[in-house]
N, C-alpha and C. Protein backbone atom coordinates (compact mmCIF):
# COMPACT_ATOMS: atom_id res chain seq x y z
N UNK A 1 0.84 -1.19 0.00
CA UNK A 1 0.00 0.00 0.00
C UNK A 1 0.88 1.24 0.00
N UNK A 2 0.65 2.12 -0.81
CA UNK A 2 0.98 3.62 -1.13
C UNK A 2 1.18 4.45 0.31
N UNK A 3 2.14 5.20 0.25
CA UNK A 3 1.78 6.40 1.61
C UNK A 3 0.69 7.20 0.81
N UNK A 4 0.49 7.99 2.14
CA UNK A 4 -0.54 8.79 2.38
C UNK A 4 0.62 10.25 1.81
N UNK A 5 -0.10 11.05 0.90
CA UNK A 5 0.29 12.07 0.16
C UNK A 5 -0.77 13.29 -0.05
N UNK A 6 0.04 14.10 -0.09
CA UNK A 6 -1.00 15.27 -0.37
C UNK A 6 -0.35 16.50 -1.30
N UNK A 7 -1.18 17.38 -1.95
CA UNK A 7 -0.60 18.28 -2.85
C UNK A 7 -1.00 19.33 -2.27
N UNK A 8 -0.23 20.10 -1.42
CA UNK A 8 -0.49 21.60 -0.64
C UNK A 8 0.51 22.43 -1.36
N UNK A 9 -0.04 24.09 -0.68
CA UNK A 9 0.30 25.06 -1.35
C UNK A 9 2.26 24.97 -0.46
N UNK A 10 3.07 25.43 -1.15
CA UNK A 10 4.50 25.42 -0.78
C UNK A 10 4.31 26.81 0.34
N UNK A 11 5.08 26.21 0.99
CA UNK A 11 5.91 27.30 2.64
C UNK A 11 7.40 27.21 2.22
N UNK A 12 8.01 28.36 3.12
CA UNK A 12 9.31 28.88 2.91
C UNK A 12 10.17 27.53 3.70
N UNK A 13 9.40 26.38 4.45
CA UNK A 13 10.55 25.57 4.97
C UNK A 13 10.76 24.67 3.32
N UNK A 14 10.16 24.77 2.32
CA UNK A 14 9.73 23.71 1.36
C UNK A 14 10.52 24.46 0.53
N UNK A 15 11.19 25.77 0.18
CA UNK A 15 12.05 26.25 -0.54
C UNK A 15 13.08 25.37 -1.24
N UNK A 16 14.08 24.76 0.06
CA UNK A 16 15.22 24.23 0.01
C UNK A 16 14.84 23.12 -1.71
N UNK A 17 14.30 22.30 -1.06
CA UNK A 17 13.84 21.07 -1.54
C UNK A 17 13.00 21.43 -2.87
N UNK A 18 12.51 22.52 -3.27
CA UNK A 18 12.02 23.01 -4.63
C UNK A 18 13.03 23.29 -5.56
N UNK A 19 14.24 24.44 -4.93
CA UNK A 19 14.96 24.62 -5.59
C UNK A 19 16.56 23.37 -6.01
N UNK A 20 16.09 23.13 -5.06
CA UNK A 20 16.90 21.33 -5.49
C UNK A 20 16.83 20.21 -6.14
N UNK A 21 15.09 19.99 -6.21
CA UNK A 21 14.40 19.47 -6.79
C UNK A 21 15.01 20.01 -8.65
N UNK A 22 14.80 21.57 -8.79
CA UNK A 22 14.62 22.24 -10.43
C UNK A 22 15.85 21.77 -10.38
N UNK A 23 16.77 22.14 -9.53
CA UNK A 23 18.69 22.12 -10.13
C UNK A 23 18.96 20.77 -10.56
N UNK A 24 18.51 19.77 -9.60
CA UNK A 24 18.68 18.19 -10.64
C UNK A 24 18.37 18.25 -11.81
N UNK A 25 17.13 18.47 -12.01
CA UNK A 25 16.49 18.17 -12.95
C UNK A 25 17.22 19.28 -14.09
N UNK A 26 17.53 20.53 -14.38
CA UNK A 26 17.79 21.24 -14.89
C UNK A 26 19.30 20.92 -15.54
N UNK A 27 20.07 20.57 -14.73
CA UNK A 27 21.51 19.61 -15.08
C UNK A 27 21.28 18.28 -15.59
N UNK A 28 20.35 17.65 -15.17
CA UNK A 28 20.01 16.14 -15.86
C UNK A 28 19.65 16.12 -17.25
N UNK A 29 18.47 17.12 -17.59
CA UNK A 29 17.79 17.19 -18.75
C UNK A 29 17.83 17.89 -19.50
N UNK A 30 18.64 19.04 -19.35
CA UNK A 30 18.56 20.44 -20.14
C UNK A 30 19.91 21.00 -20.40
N UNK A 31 20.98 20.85 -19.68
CA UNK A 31 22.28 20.93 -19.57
C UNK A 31 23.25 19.93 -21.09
N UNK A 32 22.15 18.74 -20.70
CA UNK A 32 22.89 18.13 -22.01
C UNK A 32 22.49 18.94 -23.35
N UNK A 33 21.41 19.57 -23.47
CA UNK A 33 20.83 20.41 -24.72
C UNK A 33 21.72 21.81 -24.87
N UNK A 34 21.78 22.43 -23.72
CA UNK A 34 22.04 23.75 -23.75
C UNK A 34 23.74 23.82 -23.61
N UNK A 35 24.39 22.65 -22.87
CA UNK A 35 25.54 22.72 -22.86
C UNK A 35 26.34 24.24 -22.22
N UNK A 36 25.47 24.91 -21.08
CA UNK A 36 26.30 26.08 -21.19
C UNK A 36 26.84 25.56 -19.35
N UNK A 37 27.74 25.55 -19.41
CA UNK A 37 28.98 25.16 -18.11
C UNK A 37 28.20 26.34 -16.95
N UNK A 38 28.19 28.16 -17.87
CA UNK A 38 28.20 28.81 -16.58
C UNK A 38 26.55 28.90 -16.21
N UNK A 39 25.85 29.01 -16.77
CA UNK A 39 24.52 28.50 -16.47
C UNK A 39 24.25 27.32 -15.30
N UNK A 40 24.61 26.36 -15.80
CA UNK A 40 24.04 25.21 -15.16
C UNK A 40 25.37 24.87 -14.02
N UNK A 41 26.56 25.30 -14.12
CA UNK A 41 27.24 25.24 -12.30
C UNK A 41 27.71 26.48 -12.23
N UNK A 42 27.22 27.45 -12.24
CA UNK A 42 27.55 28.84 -11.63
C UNK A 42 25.92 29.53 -11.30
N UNK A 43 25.51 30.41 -12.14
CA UNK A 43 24.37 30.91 -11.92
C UNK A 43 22.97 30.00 -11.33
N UNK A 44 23.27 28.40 -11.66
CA UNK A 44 21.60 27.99 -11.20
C UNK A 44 22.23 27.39 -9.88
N UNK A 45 21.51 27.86 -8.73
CA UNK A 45 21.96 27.17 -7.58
C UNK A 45 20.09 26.88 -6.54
N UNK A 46 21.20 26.25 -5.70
CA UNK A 46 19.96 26.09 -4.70
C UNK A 46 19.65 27.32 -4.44
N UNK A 47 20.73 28.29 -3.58
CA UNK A 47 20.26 29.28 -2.91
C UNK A 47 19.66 30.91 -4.04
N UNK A 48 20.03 30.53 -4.83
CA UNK A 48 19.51 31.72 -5.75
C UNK A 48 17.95 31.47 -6.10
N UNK A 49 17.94 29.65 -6.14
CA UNK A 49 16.30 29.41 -6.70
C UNK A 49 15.50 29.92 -5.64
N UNK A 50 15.79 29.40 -4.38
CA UNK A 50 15.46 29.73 -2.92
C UNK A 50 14.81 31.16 -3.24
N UNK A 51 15.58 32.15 -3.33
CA UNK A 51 15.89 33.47 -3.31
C UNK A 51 14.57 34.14 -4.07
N UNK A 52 14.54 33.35 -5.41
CA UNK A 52 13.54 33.60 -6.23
C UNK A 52 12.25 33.17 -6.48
N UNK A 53 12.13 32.53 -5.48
CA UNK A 53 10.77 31.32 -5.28
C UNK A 53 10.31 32.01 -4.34
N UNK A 54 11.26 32.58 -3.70
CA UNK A 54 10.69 33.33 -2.08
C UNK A 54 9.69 33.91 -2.29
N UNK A 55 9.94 34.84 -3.28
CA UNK A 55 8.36 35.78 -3.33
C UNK A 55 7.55 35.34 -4.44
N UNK A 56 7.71 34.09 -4.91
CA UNK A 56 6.22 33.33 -5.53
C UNK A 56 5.64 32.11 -5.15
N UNK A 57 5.95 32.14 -3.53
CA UNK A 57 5.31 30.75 -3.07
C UNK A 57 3.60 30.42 -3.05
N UNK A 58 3.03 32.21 -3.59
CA UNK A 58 1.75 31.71 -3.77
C UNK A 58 1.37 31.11 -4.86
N UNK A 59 2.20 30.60 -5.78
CA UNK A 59 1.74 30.22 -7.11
C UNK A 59 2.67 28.13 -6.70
N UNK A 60 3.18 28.03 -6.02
CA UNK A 60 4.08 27.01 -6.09
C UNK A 60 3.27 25.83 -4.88
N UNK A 61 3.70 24.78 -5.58
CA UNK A 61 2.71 23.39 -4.74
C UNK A 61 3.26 22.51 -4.73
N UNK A 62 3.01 21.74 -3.53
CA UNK A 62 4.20 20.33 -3.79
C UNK A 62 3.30 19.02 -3.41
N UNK A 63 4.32 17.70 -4.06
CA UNK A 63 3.92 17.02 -3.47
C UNK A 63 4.48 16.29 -2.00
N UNK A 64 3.82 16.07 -1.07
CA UNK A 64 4.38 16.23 0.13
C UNK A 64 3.22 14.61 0.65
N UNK A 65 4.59 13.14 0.62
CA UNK A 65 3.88 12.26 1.51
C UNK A 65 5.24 12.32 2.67
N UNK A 66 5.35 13.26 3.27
CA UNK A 66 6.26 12.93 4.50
C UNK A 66 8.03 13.84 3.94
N UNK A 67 8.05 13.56 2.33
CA UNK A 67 8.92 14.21 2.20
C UNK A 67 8.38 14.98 0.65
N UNK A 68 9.07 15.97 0.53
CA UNK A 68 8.80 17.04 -0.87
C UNK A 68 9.23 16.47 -1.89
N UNK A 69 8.40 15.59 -3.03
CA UNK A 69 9.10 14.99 -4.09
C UNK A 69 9.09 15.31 -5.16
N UNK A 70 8.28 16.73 -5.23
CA UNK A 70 8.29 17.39 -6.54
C UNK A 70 6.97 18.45 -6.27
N UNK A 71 7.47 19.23 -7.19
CA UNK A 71 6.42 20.63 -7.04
C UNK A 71 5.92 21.14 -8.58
N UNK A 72 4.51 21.74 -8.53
CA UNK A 72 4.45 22.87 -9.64
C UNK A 72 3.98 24.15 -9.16
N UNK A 73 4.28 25.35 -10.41
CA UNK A 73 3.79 26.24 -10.07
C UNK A 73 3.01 26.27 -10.78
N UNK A 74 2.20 26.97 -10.69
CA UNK A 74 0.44 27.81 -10.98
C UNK A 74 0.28 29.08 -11.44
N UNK A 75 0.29 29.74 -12.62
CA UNK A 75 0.27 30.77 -12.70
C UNK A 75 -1.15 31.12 -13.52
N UNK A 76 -2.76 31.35 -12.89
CA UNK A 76 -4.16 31.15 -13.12
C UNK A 76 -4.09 29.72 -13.64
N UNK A 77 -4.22 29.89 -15.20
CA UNK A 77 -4.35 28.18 -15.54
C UNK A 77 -3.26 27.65 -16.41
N UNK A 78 -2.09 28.66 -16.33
CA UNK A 78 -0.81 28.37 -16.73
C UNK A 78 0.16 27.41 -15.89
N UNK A 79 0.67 26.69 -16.64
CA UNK A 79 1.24 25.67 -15.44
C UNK A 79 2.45 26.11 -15.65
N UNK A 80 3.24 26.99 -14.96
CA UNK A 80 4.91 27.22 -15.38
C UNK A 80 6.18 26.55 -14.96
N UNK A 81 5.94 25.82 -14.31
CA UNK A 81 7.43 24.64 -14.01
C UNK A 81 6.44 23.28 -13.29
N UNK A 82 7.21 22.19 -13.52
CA UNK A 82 6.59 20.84 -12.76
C UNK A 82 7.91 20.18 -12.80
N UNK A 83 7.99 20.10 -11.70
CA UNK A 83 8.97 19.29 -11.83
C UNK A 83 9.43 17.64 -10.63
N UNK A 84 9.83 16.84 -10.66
CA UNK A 84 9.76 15.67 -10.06
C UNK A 84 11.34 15.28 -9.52
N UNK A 85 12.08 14.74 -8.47
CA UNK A 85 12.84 14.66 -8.46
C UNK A 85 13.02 13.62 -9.05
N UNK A 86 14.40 13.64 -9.49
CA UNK A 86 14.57 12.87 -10.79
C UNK A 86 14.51 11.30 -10.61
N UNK A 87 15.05 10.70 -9.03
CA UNK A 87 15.68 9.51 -9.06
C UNK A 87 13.61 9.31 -8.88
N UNK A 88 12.89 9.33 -8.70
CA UNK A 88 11.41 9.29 -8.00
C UNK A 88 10.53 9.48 -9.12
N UNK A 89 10.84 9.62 -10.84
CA UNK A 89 10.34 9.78 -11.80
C UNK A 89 9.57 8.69 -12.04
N UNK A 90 8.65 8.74 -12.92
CA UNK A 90 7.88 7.12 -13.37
C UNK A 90 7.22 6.65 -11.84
N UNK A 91 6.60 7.33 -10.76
CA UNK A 91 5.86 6.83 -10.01
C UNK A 91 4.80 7.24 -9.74
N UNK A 92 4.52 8.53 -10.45
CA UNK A 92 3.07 8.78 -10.79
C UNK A 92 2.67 10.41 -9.98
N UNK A 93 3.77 10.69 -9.62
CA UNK A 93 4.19 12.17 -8.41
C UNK A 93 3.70 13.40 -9.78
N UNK A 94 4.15 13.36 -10.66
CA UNK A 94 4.55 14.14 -11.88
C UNK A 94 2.15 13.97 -12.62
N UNK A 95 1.98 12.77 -12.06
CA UNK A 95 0.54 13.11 -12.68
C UNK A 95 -0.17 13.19 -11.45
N UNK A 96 -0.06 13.10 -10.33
CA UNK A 96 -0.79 14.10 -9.45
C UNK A 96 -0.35 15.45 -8.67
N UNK A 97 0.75 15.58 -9.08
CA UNK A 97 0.47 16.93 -9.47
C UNK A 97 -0.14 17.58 -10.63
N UNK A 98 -0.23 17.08 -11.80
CA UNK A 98 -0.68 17.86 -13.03
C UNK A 98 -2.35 17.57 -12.46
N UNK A 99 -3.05 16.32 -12.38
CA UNK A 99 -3.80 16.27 -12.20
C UNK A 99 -4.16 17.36 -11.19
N UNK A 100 -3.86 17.78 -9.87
CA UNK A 100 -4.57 18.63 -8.86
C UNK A 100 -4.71 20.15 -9.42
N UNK A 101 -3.43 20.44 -10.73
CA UNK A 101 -3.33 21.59 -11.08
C UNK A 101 -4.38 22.00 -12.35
N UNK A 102 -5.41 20.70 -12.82
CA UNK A 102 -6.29 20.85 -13.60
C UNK A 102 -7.58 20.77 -13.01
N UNK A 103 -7.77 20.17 -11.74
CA UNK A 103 -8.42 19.60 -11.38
C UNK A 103 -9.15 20.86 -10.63
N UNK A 104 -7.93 21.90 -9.19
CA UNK A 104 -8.27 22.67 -8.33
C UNK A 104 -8.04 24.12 -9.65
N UNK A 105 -6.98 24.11 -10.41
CA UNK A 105 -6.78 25.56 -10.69
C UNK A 105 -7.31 25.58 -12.29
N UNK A 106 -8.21 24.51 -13.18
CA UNK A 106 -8.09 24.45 -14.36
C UNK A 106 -7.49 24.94 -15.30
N UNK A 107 -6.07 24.42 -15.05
CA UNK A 107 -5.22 24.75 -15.67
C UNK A 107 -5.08 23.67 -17.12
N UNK A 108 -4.78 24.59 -17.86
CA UNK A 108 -5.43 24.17 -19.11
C UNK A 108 -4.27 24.31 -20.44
N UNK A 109 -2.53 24.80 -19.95
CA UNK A 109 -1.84 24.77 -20.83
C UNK A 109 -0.58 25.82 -20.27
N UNK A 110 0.59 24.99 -21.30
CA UNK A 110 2.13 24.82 -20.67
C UNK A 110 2.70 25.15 -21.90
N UNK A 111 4.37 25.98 -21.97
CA UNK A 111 5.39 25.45 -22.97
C UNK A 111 6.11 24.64 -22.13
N UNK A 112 6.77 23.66 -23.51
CA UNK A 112 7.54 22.84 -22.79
C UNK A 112 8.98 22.73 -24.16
N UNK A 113 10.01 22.51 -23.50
CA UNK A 113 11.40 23.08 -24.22
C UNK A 113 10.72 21.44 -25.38
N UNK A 114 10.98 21.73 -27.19
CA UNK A 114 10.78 21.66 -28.00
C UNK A 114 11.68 20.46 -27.75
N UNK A 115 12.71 19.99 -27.59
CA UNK A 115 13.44 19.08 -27.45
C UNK A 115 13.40 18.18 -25.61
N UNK A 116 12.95 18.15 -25.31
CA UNK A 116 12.48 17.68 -24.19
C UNK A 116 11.17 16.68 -24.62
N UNK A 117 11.46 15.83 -25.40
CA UNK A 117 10.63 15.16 -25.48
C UNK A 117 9.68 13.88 -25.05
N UNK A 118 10.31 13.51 -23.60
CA UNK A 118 9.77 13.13 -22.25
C UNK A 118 8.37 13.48 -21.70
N UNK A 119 8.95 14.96 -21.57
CA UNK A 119 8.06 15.77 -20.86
C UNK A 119 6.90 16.42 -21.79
N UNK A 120 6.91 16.25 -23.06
CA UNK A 120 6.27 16.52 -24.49
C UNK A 120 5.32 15.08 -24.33
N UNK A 121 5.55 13.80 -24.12
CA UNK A 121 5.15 12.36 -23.92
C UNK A 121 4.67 12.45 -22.81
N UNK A 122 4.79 13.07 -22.09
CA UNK A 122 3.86 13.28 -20.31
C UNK A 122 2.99 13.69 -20.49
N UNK A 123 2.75 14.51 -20.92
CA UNK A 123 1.52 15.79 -20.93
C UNK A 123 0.92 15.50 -22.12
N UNK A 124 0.95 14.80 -23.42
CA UNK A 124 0.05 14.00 -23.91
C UNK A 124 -0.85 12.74 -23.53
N UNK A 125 -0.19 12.18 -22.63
CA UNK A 125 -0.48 11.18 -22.04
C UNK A 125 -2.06 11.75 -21.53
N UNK A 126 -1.58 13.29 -20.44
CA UNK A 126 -2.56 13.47 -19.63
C UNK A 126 -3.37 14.22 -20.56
N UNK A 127 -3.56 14.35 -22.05
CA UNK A 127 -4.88 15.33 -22.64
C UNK A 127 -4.49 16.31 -23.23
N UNK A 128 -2.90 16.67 -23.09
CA UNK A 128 -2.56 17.85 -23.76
C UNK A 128 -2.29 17.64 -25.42
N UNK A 129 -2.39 18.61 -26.24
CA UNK A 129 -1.99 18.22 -27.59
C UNK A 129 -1.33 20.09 -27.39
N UNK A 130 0.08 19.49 -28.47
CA UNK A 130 0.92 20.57 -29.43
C UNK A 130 0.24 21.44 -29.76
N UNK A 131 0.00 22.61 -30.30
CA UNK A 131 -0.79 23.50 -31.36
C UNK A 131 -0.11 24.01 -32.57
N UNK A 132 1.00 23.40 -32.24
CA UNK A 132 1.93 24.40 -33.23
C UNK A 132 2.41 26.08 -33.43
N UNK A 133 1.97 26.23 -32.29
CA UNK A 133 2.54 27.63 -32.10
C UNK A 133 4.13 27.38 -31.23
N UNK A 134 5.01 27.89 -31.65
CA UNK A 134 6.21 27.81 -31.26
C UNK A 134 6.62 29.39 -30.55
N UNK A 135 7.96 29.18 -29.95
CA UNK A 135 8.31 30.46 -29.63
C UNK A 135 9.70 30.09 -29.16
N UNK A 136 11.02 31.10 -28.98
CA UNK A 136 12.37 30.81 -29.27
C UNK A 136 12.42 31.01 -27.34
N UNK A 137 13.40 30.17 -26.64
CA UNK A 137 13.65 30.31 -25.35
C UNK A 137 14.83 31.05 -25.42
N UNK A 138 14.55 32.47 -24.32
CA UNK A 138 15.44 33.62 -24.41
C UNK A 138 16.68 32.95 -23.96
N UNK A 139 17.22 34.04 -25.31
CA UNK A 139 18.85 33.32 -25.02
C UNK A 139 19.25 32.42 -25.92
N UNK A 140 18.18 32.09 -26.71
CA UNK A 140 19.09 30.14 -26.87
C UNK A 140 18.48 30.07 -28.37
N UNK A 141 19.33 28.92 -28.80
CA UNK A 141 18.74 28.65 -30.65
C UNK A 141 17.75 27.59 -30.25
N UNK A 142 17.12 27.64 -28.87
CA UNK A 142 16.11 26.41 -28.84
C UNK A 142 14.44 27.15 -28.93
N UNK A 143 13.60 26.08 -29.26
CA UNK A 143 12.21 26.79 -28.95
C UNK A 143 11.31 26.08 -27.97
N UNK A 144 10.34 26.55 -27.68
CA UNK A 144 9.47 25.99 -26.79
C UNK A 144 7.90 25.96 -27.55
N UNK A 145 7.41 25.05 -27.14
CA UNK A 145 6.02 24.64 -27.63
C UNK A 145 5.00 24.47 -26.90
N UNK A 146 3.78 25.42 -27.24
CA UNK A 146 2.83 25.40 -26.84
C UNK A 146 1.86 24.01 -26.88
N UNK A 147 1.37 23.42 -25.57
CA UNK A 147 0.24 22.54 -25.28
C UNK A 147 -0.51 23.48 -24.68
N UNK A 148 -1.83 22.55 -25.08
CA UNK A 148 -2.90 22.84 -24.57
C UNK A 148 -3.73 21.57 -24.51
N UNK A 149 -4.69 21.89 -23.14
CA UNK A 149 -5.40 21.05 -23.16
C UNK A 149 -6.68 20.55 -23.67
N UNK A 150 -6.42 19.37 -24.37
CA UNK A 150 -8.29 19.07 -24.97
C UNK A 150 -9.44 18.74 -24.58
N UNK A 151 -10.49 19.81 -25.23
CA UNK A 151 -11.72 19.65 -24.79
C UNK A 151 -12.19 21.11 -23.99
């Protein structure tokens, strides 16, 4: 049997563990694409994410059975980061959170980096389709792609 889990709004003790949570994930999955050294071990840190999360913990949610295993934020029905810690992927953390964020905030659509195609395979899974509207991620020769959700 499963623990007992819940998806509440993030507190400043839940910082640590958000912004640790993105930095794995951000070096795991995106680092190999973007390849930029000072980005991904200089500028992205725990304590800077910390820093910057601080004043949007009303938009940020985690999942929390005893420990923080991944969070999204909420921006109305924009979903702007989800993220899962990495080793804890494939256990179903990553669709209840999406689920609570459609469910409580009807949230209804995401970009997601154009080459990230995991996370492009996630969010179809749960109802989202492509539209084909694209747009370039500042900074970079990469783009990001609009989902939305159907129906």
């Amino acid at each position: 049997m499963g623990k007992e889990f819940t998806v509440r709004k993030a507190n400043r003790k839940d910082l640590f563990r958000i912004a640790e949570i993105q930095v794995f994930n951000y070096r795991l999955y995106f680092y190999p694409i973007f390849l930029s050294d000072e980005y991904y071990f200089d500028e992205l840190s725990v304590p800077s994410l910390m820093q910057k999360y601080e004043s949007e913990l009303d938009s940020l949610y985690v999942y929390d059975d005893g420990v923080v295993k991944g969070f999204i934020k909420i921006e109305g029905t924009y979903i702007a980061r989800l993220f899962v810690e990495p080793v804890l992927q494939n256990a179903s953390i990553g669709s209840k959170l999406l689920e609570y964020a459609m469910k409580e905030h009807n949230a209804d659509h995401l970009w997601a980096l154009e080459k990230n195609v995991r996370a492009i395979h996630f969010y179809e899974r749960h109802g989202f389709t492509a539209t084909g509207e694209k747009k370039p991620e500042d900074g970079t020769s990469e783009y990001l792609v609009l989902l939305k959700k159907k129906g």
